[in-house]
C-alpha atoms as a PDB file:
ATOM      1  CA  UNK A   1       2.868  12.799   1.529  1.00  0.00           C
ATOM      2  CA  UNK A   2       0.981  10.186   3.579  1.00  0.00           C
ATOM      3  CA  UNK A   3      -0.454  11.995   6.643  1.00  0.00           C
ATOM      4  CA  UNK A   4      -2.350   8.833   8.321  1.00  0.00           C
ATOM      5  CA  UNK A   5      -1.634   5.787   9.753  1.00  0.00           C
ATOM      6  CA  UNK A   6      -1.534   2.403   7.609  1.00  0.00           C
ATOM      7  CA  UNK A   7      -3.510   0.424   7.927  1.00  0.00           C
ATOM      8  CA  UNK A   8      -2.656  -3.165   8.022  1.00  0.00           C
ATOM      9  CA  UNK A   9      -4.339  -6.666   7.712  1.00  0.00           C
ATOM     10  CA  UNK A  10      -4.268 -10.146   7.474  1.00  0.00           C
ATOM     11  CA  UNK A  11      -5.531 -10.864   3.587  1.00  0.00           C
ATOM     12  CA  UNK A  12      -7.761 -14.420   3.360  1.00  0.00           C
ATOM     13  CA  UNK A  13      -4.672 -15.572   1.526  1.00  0.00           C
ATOM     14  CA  UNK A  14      -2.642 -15.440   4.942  1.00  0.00           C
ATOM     15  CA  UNK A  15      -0.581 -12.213   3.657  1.00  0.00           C
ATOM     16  CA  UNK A  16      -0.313  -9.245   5.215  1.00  0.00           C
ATOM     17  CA  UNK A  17      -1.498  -6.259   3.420  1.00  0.00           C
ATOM     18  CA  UNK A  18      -0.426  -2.394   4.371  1.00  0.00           C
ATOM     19  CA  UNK A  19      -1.928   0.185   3.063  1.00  0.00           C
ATOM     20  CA  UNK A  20      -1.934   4.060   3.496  1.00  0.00           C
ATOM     21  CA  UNK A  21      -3.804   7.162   2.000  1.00  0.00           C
ATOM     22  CA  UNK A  22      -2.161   9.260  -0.694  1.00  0.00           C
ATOM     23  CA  UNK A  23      -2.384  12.942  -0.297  1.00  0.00           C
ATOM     24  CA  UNK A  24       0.554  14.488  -2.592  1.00  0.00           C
ATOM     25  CA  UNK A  25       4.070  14.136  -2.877  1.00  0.00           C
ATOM     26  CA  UNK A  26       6.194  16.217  -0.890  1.00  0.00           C
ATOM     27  CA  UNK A  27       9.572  16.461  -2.455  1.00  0.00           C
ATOM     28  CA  UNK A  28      11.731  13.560  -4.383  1.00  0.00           C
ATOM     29  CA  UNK A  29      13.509  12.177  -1.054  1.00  0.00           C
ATOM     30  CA  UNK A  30       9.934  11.496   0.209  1.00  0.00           C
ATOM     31  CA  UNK A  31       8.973  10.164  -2.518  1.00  0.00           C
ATOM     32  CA  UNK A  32      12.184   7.674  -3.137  1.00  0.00           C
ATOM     33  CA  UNK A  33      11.675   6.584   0.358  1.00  0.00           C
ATOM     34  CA  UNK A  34       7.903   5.564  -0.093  1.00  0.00           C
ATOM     35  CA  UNK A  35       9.104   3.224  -3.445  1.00  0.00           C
ATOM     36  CA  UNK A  36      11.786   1.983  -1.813  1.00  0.00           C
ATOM     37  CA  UNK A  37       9.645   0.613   1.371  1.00  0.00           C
ATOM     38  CA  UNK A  38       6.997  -0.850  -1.562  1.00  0.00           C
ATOM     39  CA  UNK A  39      10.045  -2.240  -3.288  1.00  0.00           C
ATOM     40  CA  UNK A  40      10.479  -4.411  -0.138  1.00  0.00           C
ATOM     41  CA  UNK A  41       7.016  -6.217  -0.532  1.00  0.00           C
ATOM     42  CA  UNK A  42       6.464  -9.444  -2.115  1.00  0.00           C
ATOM     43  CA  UNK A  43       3.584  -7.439  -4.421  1.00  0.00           C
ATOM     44  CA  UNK A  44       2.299  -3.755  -4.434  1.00  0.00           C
ATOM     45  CA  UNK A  45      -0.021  -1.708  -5.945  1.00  0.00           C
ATOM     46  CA  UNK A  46      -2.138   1.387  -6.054  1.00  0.00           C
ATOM     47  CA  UNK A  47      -6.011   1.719  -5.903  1.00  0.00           C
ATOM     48  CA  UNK A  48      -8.322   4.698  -5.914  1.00  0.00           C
ATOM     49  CA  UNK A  49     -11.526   3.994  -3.903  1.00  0.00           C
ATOM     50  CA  UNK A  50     -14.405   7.455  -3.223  1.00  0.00           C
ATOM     51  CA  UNK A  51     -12.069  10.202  -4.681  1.00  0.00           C
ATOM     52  CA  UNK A  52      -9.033   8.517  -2.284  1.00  0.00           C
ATOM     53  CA  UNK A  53      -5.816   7.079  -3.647  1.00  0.00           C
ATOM     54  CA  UNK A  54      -3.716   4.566  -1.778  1.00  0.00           C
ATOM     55  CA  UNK A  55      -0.774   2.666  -2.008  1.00  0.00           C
ATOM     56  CA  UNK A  56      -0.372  -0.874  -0.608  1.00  0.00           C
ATOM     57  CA  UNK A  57       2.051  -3.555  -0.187  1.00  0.00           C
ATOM     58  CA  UNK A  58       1.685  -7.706   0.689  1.00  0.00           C
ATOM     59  CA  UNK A  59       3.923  -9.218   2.730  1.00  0.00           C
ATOM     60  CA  UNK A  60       3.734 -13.363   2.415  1.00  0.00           C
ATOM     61  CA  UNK A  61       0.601 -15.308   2.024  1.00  0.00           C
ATOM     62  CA  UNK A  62      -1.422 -15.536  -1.539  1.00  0.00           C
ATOM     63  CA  UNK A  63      -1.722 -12.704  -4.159  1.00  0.00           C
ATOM     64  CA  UNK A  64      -5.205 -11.623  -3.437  1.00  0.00           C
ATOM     65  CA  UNK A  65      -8.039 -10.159  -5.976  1.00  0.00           C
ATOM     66  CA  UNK A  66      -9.008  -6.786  -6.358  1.00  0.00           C
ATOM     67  CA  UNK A  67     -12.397  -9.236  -4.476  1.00  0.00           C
ATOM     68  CA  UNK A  68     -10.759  -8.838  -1.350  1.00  0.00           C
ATOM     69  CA  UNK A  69     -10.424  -5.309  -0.838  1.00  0.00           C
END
């Protein structure tokens, strides 16, 4: 379902942000176990960016803007 490393950052806000490219869902356990982790962070999300999609999560720090991506 995810096939790369995350990548993870500090935000400006002082939160840190993972993030990792979407390439399909596998089966429903996968799947459970990717919202579950995101259920974890304080906020999460999904972008699309150049034909990718990607889901992220914030840990701490400020809510940032879709500015800081």
């Amino acid at each position: 379902m995810l096939g790369e490393r995350p990548s993870v950052t500090w935000t400006g806000g002082g939160a840190v942000r993972v993030a990792v490219r979407v390439r399909g869902t596998d089966d429903r356990e996968s799947t459970t176990a990717v919202l579950a982790v995101l259920a974890r962070g304080d906020r999460f999300g999904h972008r699309r960016s150049q034909g990718r999609e990607y889901l992220w999560l914030e840990v701490g720090g400020a809510p940032t803007t879709d500015d800081d991506w």
